[in-house]
PDB file of N, CA and C in Angstrom:
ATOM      1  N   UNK A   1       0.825  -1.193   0.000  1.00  0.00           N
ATOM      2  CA  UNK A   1       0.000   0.000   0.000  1.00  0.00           C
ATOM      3  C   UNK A   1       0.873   1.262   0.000  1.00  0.00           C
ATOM      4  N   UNK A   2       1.766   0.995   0.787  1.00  0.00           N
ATOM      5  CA  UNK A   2       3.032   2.158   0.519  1.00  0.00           C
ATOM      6  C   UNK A   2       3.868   2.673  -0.926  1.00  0.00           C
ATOM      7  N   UNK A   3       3.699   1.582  -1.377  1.00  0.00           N
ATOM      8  CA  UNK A   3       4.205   1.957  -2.315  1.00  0.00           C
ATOM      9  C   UNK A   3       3.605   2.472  -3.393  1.00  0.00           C
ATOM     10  N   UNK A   4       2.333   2.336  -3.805  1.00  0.00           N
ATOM     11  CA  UNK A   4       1.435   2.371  -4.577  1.00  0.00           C
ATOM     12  C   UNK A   4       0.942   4.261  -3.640  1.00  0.00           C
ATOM     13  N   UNK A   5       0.794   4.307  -2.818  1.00  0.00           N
ATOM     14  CA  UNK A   5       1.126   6.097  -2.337  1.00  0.00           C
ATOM     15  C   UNK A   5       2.057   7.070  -3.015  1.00  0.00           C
ATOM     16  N   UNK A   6       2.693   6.182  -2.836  1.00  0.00           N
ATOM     17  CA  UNK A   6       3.914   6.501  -3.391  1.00  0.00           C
ATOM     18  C   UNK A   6       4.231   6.849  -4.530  1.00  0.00           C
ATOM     19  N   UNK A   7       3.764   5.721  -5.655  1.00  0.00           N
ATOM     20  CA  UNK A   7       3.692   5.907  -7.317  1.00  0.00           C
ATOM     21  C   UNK A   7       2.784   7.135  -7.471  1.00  0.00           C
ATOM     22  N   UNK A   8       1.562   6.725  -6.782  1.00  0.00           N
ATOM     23  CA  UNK A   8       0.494   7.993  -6.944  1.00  0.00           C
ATOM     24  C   UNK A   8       0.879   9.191  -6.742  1.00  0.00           C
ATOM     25  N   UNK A   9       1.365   9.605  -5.758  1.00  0.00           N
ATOM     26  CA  UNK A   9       1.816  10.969  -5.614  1.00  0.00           C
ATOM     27  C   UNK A   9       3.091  11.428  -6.894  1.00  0.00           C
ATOM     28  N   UNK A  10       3.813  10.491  -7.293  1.00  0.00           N
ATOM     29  CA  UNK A  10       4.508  11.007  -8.217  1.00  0.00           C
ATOM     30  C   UNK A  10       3.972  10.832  -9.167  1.00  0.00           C
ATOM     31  N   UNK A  11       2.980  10.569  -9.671  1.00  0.00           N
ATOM     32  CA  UNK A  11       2.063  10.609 -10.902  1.00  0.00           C
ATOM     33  C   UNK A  11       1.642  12.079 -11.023  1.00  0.00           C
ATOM     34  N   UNK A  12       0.937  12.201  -9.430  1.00  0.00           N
ATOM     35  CA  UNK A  12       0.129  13.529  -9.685  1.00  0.00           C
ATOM     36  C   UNK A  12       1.505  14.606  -9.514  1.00  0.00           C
ATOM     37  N   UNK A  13       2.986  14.303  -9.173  1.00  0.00           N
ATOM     38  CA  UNK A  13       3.166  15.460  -9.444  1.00  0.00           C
ATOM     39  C   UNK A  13       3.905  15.772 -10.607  1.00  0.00           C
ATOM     40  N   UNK A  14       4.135  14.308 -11.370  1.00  0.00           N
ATOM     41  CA  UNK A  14       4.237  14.836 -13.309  1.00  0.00           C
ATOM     42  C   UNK A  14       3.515  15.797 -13.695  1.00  0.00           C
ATOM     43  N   UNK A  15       2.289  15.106 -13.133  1.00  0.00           N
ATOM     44  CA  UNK A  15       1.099  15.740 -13.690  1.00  0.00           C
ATOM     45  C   UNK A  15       0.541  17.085 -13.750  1.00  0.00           C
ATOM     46  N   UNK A  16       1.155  17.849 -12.461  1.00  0.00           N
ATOM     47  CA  UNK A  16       0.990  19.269 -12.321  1.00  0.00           C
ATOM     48  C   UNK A  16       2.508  19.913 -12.937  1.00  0.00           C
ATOM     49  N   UNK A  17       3.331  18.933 -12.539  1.00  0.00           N
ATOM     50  CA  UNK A  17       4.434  19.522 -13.072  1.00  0.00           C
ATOM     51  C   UNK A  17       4.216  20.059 -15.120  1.00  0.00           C
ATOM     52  N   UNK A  18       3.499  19.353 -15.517  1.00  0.00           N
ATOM     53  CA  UNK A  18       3.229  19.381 -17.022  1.00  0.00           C
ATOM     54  C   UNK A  18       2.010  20.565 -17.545  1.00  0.00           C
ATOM     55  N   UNK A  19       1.527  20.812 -16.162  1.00  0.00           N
ATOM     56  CA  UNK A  19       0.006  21.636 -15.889  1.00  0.00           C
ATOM     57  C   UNK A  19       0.791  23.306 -15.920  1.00  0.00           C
ATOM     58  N   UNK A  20       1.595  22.818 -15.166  1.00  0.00           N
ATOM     59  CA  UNK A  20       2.287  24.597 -14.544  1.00  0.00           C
ATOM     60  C   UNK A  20       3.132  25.126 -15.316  1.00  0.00           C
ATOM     61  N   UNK A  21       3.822  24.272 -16.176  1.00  0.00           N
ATOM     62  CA  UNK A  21       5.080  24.612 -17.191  1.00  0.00           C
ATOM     63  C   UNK A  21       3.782  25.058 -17.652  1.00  0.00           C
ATOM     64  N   UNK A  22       2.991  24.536 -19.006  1.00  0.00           N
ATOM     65  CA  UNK A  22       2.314  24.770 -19.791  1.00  0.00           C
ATOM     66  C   UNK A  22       1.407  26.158 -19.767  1.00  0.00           C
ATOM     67  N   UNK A  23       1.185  26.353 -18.364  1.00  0.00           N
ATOM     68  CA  UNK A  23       1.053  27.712 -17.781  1.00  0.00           C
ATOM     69  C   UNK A  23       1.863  28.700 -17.610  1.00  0.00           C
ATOM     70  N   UNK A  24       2.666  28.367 -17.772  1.00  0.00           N
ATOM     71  CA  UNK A  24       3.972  29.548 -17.844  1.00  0.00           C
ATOM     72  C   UNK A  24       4.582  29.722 -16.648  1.00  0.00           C
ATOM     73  N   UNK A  25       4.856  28.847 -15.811  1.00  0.00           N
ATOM     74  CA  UNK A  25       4.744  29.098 -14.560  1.00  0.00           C
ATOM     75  C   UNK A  25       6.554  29.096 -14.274  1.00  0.00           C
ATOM     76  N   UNK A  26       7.724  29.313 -13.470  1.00  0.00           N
ATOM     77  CA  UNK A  26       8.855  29.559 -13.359  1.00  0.00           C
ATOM     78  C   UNK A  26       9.351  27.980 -13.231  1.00  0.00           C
ATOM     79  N   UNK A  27      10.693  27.576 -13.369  1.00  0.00           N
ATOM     80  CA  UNK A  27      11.289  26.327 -13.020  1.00  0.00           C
ATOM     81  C   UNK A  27      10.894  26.201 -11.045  1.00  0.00           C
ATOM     82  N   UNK A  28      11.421  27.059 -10.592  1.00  0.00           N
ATOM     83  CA  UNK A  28      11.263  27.457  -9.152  1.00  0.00           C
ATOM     84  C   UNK A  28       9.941  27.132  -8.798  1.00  0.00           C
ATOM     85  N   UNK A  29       8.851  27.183  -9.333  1.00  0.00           N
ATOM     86  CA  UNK A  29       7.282  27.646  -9.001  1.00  0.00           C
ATOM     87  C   UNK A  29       6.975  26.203  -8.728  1.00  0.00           C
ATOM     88  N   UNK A  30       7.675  25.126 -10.206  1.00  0.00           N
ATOM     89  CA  UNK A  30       7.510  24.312 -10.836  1.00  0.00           C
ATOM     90  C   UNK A  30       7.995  22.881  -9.922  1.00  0.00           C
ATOM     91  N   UNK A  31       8.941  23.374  -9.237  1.00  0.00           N
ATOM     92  CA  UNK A  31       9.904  22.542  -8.245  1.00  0.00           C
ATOM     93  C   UNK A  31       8.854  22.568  -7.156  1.00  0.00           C
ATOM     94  N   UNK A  32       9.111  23.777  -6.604  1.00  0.00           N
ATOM     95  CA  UNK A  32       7.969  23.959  -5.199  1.00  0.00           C
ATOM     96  C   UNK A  32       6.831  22.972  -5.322  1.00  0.00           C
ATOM     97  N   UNK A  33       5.857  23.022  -6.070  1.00  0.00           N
ATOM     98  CA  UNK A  33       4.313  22.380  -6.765  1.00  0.00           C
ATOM     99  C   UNK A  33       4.895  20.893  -6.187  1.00  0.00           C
ATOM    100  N   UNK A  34       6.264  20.649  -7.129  1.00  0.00           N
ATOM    101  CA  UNK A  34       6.151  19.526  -6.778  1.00  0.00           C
ATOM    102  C   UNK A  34       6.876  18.801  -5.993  1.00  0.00           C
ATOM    103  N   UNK A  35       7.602  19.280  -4.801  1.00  0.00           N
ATOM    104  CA  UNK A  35       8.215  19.122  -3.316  1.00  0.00           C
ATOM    105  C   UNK A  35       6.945  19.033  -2.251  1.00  0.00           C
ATOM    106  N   UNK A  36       5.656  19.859  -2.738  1.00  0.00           N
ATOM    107  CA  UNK A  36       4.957  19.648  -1.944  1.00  0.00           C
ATOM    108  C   UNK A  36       3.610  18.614  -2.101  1.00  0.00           C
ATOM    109  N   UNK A  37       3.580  18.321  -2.903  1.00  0.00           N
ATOM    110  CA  UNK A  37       2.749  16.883  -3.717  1.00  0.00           C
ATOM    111  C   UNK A  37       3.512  16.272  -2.677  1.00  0.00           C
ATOM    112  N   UNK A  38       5.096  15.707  -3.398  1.00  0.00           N
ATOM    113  CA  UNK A  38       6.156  14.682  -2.939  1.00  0.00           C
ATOM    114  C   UNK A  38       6.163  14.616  -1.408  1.00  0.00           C
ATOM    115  N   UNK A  39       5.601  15.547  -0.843  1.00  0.00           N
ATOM    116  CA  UNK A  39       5.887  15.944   1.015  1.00  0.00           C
ATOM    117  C   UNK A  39       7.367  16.089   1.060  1.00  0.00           C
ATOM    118  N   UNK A  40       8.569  16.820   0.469  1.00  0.00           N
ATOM    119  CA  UNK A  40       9.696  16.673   0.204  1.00  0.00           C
ATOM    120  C   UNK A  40       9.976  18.145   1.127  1.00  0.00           C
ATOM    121  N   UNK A  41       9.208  19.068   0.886  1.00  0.00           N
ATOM    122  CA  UNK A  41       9.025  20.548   1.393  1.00  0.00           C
ATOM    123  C   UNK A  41       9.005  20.127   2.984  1.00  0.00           C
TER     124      UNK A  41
END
């Protein structure tokens, strides 16, 4: 089950990661988004 958390959260944060570029959003903005998906922040 852990691990499969796990995959998921880095799914969703491709997933915004691909959302926010496409938005114009900064490399920095882009990192943050997804440190905090990851719980890495």
């Amino acid at each position: 089950e852990q691990a499969i958390r796990k995959e998921m959260a880095q799914l969703a944060a491709e997933t915004a990661e691909k959302v926010v570029v496409q938005a114009g959003l900064s490399a920095d903005t882009v990192r943050t988004i997804k440190e905090q998906i990851l719980g890495i922040a």
